[in-house]
PDB file of N, CA and C in Angstrom:
ATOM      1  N   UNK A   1     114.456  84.330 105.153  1.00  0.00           N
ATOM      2  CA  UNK A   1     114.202  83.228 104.265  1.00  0.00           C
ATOM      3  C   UNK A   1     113.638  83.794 102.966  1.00  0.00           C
ATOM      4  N   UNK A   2     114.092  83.447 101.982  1.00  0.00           N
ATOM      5  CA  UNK A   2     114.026  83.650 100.394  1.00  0.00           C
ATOM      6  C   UNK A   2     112.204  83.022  99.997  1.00  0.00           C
ATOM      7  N   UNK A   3     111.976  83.800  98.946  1.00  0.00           N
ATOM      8  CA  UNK A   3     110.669  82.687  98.619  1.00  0.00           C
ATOM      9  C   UNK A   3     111.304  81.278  97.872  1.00  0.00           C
ATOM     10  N   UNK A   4     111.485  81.422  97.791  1.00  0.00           N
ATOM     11  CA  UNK A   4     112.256  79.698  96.917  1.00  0.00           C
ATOM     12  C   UNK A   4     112.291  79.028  98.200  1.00  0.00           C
ATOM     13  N   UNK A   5     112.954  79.490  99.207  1.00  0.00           N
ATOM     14  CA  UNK A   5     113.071  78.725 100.297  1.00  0.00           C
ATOM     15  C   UNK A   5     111.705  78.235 100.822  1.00  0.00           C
ATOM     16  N   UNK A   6     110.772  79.633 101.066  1.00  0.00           N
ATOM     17  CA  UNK A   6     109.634  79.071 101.388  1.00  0.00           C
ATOM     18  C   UNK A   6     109.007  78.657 100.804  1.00  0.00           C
ATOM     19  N   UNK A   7     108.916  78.200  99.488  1.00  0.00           N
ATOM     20  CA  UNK A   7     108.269  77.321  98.661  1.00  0.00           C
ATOM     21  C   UNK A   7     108.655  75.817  99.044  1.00  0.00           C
ATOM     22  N   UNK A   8     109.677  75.436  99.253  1.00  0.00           N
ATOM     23  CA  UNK A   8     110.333  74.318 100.054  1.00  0.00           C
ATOM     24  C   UNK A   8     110.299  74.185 101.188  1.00  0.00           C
ATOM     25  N   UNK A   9     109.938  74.868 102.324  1.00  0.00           N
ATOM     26  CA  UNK A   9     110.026  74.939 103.571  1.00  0.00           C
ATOM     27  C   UNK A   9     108.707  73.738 103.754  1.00  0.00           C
ATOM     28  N   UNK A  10     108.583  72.728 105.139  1.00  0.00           N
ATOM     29  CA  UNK A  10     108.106  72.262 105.223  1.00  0.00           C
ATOM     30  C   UNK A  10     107.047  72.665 106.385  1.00  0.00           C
ATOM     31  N   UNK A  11     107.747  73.394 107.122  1.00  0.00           N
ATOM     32  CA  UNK A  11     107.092  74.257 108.031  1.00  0.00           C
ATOM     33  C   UNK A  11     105.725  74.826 108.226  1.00  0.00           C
ATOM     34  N   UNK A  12     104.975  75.376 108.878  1.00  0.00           N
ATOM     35  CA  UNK A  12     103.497  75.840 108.980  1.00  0.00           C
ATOM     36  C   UNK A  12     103.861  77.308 108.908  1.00  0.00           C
ATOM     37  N   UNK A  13     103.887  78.145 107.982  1.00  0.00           N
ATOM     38  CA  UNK A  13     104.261  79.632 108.093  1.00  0.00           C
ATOM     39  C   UNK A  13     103.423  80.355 109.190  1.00  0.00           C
ATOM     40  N   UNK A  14     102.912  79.851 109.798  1.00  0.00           N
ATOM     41  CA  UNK A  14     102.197  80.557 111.445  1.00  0.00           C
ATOM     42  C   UNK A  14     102.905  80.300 112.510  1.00  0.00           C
ATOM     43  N   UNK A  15     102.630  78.765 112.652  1.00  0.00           N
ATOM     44  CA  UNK A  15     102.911  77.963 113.942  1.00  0.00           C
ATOM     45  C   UNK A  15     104.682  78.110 113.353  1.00  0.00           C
ATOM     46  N   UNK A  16     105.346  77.723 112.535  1.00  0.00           N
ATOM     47  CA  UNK A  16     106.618  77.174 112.385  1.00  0.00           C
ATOM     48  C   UNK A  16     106.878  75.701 113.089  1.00  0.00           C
ATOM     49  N   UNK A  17     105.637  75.185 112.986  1.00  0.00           N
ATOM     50  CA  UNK A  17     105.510  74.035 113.472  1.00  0.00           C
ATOM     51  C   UNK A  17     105.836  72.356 111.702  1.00  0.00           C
ATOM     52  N   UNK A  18     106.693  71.886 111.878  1.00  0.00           N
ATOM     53  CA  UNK A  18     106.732  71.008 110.797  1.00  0.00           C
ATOM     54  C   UNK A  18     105.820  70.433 110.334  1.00  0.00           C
ATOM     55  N   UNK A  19     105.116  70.414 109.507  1.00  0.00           N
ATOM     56  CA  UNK A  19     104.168  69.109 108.749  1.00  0.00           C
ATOM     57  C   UNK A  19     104.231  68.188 108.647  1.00  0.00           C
ATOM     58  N   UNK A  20     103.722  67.114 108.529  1.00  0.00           N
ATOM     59  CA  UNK A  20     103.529  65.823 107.923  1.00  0.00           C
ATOM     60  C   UNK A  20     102.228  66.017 106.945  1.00  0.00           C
ATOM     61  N   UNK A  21     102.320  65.010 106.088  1.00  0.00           N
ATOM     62  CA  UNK A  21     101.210  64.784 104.848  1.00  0.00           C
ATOM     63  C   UNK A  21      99.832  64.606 105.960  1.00  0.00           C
ATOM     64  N   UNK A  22      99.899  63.994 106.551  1.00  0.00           N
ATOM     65  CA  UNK A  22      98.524  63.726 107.640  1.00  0.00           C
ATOM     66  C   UNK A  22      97.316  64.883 108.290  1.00  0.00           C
ATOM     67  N   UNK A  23      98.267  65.865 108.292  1.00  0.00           N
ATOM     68  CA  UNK A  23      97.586  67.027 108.651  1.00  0.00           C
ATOM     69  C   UNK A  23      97.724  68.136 107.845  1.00  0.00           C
ATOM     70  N   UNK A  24      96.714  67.951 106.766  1.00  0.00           N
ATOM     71  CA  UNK A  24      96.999  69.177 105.951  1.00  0.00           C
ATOM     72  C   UNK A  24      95.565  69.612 105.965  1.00  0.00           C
ATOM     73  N   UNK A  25      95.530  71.144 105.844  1.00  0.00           N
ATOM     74  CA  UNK A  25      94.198  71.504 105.804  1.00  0.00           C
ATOM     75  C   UNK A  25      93.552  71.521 104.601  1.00  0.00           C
ATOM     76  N   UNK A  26      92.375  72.482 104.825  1.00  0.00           N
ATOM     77  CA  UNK A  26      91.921  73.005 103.615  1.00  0.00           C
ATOM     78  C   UNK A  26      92.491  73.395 103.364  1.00  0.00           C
ATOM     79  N   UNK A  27      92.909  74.459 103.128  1.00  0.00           N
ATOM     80  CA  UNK A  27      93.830  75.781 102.151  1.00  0.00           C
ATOM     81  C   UNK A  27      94.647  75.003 101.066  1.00  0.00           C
ATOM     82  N   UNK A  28      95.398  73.459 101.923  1.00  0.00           N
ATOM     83  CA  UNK A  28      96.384  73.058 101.159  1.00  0.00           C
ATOM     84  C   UNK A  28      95.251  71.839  99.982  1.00  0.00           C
ATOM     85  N   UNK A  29      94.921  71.755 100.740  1.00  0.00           N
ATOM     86  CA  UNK A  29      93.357  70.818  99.500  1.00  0.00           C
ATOM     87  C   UNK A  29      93.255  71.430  98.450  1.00  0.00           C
ATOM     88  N   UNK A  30      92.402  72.773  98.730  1.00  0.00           N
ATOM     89  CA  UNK A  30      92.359  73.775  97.513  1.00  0.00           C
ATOM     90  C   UNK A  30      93.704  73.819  96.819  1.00  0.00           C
ATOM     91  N   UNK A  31      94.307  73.781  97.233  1.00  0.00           N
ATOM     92  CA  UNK A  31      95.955  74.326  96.353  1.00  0.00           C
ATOM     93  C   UNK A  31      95.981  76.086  96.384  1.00  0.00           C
ATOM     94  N   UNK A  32      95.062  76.777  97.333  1.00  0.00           N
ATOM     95  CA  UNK A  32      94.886  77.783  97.363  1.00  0.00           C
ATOM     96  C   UNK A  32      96.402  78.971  97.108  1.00  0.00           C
ATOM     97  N   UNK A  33      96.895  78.005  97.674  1.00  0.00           N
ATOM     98  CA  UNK A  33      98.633  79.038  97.969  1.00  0.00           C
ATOM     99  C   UNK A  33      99.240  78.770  96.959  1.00  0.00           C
ATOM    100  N   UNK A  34      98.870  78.249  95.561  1.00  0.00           N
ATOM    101  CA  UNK A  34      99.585  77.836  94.187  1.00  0.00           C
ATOM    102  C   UNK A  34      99.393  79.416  93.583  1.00  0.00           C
ATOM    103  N   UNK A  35      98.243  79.792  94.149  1.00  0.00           N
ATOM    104  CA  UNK A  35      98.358  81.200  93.515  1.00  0.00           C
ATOM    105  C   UNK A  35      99.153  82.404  93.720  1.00  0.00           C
ATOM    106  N   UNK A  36      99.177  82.216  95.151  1.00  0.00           N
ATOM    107  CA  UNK A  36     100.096  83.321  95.701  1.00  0.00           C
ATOM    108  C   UNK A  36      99.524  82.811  96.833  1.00  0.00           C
ATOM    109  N   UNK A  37     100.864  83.127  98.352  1.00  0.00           N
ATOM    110  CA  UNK A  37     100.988  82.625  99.478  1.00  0.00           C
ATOM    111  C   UNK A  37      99.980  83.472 100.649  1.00  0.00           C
ATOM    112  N   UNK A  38      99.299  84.683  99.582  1.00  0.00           N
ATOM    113  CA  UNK A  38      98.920  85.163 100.916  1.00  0.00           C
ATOM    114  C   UNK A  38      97.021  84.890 100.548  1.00  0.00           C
ATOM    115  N   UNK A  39      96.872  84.072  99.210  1.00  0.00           N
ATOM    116  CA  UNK A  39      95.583  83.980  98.938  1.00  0.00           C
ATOM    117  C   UNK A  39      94.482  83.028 100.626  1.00  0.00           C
ATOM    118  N   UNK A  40      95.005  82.221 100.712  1.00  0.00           N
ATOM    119  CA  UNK A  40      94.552  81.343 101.720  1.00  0.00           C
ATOM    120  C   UNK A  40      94.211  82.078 103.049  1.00  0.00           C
ATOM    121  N   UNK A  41      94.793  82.684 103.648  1.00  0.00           N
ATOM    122  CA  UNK A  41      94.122  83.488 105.008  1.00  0.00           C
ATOM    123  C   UNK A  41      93.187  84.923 104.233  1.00  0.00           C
ATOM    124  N   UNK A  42      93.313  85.421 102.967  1.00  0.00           N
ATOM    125  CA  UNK A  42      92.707  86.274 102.347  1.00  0.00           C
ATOM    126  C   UNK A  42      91.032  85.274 102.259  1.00  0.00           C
ATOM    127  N   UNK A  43      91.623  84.482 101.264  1.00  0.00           N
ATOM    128  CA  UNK A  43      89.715  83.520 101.164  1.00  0.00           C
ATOM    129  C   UNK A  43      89.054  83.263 102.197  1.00  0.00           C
ATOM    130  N   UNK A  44      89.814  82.919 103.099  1.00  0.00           N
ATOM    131  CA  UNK A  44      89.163  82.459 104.381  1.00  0.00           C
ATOM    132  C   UNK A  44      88.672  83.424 105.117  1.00  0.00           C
ATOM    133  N   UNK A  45      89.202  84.805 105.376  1.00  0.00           N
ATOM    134  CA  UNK A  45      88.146  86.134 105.327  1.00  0.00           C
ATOM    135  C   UNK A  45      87.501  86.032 105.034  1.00  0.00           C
ATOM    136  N   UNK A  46      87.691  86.304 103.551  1.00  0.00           N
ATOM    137  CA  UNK A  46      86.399  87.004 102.968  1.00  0.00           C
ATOM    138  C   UNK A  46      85.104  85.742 102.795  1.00  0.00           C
ATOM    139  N   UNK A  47      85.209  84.251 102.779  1.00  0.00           N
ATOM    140  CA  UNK A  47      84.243  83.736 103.177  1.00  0.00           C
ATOM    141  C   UNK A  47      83.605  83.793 104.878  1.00  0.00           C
ATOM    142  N   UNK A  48      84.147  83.696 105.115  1.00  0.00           N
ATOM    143  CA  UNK A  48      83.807  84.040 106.671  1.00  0.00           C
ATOM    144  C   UNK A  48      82.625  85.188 106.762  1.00  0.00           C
ATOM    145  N   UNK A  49      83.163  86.306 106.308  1.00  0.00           N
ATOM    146  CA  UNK A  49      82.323  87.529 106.530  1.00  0.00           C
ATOM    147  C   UNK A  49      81.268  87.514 105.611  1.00  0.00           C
ATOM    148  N   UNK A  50      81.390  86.584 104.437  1.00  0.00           N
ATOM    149  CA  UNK A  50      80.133  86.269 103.529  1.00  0.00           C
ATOM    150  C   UNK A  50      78.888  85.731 104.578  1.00  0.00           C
ATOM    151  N   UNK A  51      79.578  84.277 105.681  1.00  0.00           N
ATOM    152  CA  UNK A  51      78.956  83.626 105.797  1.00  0.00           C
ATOM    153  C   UNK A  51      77.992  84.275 107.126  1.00  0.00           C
ATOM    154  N   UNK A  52      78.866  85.222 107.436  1.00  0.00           N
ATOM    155  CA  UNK A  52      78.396  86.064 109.026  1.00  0.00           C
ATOM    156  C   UNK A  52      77.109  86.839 107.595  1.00  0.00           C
ATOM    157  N   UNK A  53      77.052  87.615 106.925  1.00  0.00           N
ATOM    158  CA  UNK A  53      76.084  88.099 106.207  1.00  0.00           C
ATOM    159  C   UNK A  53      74.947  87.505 105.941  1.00  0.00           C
ATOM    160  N   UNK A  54      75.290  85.952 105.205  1.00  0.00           N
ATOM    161  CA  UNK A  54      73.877  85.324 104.732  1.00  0.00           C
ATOM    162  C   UNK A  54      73.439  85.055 106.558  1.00  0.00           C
ATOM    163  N   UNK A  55      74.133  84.588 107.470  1.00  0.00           N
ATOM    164  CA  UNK A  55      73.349  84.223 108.790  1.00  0.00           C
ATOM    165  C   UNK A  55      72.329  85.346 109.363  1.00  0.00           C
ATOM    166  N   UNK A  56      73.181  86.723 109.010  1.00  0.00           N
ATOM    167  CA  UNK A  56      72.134  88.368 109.631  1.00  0.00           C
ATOM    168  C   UNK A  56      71.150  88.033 108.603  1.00  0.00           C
ATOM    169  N   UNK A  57      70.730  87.630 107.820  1.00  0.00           N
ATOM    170  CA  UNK A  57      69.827  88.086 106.618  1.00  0.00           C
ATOM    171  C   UNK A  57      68.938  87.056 106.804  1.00  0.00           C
ATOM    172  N   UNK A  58      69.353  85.558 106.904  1.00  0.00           N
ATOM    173  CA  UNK A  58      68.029  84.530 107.097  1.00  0.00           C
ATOM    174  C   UNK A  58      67.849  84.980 108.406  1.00  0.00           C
ATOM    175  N   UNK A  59      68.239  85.455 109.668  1.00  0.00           N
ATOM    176  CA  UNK A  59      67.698  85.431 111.041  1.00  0.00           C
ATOM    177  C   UNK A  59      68.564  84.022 111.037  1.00  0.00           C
ATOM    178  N   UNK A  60      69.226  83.259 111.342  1.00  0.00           N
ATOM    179  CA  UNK A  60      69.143  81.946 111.432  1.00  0.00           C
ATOM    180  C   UNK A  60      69.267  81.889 113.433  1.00  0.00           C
ATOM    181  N   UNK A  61      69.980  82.989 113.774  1.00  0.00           N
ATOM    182  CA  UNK A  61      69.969  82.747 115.365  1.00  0.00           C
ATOM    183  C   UNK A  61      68.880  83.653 116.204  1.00  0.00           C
ATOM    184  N   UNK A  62      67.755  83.303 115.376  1.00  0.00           N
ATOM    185  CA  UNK A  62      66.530  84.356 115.611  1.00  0.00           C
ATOM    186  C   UNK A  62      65.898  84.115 117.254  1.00  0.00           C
ATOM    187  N   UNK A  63      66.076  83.037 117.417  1.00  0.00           N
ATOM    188  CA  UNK A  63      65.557  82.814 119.135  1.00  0.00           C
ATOM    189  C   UNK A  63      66.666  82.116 119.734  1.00  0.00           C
ATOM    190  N   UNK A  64      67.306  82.798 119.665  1.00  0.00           N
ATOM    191  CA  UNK A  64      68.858  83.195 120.668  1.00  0.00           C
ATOM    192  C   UNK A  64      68.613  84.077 121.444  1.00  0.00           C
ATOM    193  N   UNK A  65      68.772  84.342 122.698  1.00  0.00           N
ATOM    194  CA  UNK A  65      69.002  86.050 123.237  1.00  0.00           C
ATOM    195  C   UNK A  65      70.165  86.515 122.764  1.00  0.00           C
ATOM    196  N   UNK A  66      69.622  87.732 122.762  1.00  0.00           N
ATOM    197  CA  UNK A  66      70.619  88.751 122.348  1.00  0.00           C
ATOM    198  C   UNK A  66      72.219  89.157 121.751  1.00  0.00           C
ATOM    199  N   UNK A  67      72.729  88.728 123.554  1.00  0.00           N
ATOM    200  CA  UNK A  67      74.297  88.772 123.700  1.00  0.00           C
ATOM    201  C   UNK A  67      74.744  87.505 122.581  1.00  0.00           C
ATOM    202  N   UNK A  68      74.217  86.721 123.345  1.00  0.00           N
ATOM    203  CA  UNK A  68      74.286  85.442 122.579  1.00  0.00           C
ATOM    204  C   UNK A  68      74.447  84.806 121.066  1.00  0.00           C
ATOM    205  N   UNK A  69      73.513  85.900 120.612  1.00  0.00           N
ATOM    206  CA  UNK A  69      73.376  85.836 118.846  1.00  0.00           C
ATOM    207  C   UNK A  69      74.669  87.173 118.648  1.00  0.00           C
ATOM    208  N   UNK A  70      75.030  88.006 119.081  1.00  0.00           N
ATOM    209  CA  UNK A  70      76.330  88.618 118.854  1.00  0.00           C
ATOM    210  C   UNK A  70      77.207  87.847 119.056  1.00  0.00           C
ATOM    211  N   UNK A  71      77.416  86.837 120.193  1.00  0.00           N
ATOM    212  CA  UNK A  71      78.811  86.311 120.213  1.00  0.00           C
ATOM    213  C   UNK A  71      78.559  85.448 119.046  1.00  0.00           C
ATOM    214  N   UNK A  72      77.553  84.314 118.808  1.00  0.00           N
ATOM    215  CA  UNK A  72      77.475  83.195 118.285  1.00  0.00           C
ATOM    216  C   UNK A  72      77.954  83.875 116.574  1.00  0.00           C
ATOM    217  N   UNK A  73      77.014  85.143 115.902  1.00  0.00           N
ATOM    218  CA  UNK A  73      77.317  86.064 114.829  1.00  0.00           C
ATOM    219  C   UNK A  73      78.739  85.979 114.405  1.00  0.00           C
ATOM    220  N   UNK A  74      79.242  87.092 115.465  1.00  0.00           N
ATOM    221  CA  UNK A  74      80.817  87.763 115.102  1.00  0.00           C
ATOM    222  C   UNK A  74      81.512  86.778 115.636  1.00  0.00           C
ATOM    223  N   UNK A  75      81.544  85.900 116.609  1.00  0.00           N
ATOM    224  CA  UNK A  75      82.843  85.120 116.926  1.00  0.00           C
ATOM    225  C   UNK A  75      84.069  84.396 116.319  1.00  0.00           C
ATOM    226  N   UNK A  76      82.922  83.733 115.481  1.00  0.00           N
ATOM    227  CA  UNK A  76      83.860  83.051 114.700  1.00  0.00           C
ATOM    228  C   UNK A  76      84.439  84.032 113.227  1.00  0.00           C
ATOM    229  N   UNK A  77      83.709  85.159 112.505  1.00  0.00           N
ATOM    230  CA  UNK A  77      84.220  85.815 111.799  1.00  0.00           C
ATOM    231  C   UNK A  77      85.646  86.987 112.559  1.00  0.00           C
ATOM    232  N   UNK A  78      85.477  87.369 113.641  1.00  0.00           N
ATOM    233  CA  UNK A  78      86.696  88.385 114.259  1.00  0.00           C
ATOM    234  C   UNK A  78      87.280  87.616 114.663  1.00  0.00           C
ATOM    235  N   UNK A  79      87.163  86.080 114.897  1.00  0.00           N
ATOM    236  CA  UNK A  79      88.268  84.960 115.614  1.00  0.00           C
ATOM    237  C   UNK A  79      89.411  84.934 114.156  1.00  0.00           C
ATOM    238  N   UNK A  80      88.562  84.217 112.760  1.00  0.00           N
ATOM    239  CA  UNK A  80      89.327  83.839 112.040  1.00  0.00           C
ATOM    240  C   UNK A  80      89.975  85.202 111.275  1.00  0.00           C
ATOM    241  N   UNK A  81      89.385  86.804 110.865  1.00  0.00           N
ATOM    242  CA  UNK A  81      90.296  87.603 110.957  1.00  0.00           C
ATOM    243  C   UNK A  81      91.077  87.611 111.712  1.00  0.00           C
ATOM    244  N   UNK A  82      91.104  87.667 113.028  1.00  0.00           N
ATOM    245  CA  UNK A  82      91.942  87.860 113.706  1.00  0.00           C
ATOM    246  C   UNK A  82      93.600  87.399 113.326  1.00  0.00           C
ATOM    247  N   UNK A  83      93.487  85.587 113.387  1.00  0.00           N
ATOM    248  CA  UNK A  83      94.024  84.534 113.014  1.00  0.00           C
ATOM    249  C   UNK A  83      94.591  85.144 111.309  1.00  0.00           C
ATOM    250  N   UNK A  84      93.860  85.586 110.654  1.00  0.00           N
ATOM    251  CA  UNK A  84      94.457  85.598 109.385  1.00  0.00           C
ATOM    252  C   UNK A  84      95.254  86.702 109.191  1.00  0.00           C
ATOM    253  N   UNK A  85      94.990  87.640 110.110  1.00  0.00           N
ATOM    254  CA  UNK A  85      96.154  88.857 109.700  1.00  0.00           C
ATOM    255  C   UNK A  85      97.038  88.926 110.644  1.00  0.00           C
ATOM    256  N   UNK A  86      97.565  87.624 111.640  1.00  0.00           N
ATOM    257  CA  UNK A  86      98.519  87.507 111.597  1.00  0.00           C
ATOM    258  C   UNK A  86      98.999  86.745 111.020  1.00  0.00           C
ATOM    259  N   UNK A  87      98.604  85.980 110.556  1.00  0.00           N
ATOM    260  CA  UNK A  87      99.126  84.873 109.414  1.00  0.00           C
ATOM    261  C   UNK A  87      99.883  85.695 107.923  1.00  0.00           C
ATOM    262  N   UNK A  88      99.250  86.883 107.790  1.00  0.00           N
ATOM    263  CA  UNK A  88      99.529  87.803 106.462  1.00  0.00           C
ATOM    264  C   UNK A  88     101.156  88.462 107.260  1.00  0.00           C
ATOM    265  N   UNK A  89     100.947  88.595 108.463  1.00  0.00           N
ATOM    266  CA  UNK A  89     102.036  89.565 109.333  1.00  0.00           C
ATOM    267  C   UNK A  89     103.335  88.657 109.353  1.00  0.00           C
ATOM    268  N   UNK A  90     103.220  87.387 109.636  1.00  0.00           N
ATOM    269  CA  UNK A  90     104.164  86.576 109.831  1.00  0.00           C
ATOM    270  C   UNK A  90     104.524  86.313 108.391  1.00  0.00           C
ATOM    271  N   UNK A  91     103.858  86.013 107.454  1.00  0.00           N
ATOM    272  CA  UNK A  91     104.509  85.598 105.749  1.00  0.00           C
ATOM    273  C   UNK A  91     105.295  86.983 105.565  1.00  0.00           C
ATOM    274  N   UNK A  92     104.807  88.296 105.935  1.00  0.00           N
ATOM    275  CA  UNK A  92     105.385  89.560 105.284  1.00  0.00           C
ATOM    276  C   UNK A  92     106.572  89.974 106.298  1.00  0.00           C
ATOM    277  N   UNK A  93     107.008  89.498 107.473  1.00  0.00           N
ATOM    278  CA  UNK A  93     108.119  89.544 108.729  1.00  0.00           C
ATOM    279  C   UNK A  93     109.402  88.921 108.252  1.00  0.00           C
ATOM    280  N   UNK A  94     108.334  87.244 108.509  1.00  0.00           N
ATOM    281  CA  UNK A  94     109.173  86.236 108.141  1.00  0.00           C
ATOM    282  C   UNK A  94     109.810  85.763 106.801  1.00  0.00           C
ATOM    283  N   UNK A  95     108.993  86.028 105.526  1.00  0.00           N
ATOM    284  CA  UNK A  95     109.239  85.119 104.212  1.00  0.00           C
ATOM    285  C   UNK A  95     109.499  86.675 103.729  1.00  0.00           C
ATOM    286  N   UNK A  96     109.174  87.966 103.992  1.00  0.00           N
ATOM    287  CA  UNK A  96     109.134  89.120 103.097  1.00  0.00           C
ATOM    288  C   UNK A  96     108.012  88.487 101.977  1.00  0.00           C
ATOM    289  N   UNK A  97     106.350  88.068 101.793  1.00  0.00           N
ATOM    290  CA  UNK A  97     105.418  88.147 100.843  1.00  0.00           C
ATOM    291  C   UNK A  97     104.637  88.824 101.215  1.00  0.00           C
ATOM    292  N   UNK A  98     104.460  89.829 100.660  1.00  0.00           N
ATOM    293  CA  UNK A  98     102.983  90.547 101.368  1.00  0.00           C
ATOM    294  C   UNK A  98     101.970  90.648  99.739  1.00  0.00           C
ATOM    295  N   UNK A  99     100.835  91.148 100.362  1.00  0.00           N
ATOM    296  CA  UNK A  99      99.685  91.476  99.377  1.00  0.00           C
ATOM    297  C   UNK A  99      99.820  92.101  98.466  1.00  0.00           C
ATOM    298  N   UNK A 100     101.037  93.075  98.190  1.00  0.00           N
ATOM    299  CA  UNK A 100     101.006  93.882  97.098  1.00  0.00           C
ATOM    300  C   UNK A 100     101.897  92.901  96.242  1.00  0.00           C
ATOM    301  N   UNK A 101     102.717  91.722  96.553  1.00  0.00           N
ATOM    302  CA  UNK A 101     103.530  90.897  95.836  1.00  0.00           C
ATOM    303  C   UNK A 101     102.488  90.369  95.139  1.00  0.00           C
ATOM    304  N   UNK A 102     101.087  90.123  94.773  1.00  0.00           N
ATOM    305  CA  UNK A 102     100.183  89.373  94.084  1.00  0.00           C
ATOM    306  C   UNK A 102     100.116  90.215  93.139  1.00  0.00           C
ATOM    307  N   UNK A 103      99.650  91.796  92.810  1.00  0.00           N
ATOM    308  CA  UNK A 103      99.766  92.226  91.578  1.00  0.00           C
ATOM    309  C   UNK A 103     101.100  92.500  91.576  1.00  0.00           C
ATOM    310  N   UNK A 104     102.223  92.304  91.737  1.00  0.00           N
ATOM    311  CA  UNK A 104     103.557  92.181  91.302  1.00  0.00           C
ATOM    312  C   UNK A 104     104.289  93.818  90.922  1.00  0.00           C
ATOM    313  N   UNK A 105     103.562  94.008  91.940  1.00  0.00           N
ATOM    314  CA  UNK A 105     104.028  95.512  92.155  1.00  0.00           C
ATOM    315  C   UNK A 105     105.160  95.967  92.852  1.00  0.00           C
ATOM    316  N   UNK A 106     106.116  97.126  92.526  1.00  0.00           N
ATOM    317  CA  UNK A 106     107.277  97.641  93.366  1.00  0.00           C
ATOM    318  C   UNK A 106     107.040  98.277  93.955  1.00  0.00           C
ATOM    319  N   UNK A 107     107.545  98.504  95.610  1.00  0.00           N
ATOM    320  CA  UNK A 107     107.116  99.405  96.293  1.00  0.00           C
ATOM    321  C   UNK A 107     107.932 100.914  95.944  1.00  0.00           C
ATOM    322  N   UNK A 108     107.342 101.548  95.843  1.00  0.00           N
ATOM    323  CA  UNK A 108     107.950 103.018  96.133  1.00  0.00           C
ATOM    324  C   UNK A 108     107.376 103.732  94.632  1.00  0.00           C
TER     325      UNK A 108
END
């Protein structure tokens, strides 16, 4: 599939599951993907791992035990990496966009 195509595609470039207007997320709120298609699982990183930072720094899961404040910490930041680089894997498989298409660079 062409990018033109996937600019039209109605599809969920993860799931390949169809849309309706009803369920749109954030990403599509922001208009995040007006910039380039791979900005949206990129932001959502890198806030994530912001937000795992400010939590180590206030203590906020300070009387947690232990294990507990590791899972509660990293879970949700290595869940949504996780989630986002395959999301980057499937746009660069499926659509051919990868990360170096944002500075509009040629490979080789």
């Amino acid at each position: 599939m062409s990018r033109e195509e996937f600019a039209h595609d109605s599809r969920d470039p993860v799931t390949g599951a169809e849309s309706s207007e009803g369920s749109l997320g954030a990403s599509e709120h922001f208009r995040t993907a007006d910039i380039h298609e791979t900005v949206p699982p990129l932001l959502a990183m890198a806030l994530v791992w912001e937000m795992t930072l400010v939590d180590l720094f206030t203590g906020a899961y300070a009387g947690v035990p232990g294990p507990l404040r590791v899972l509660l910490v990293l879970g949700a930041p290595v869940s949504v990496t996780a989630v986002g680089l395959w999301e980057l894997r499937r746009l660069r498989t499926h659509y051919g966009i990868a990360v170096r298409d944002m500075l509009m660079r040629q490979p080789g």
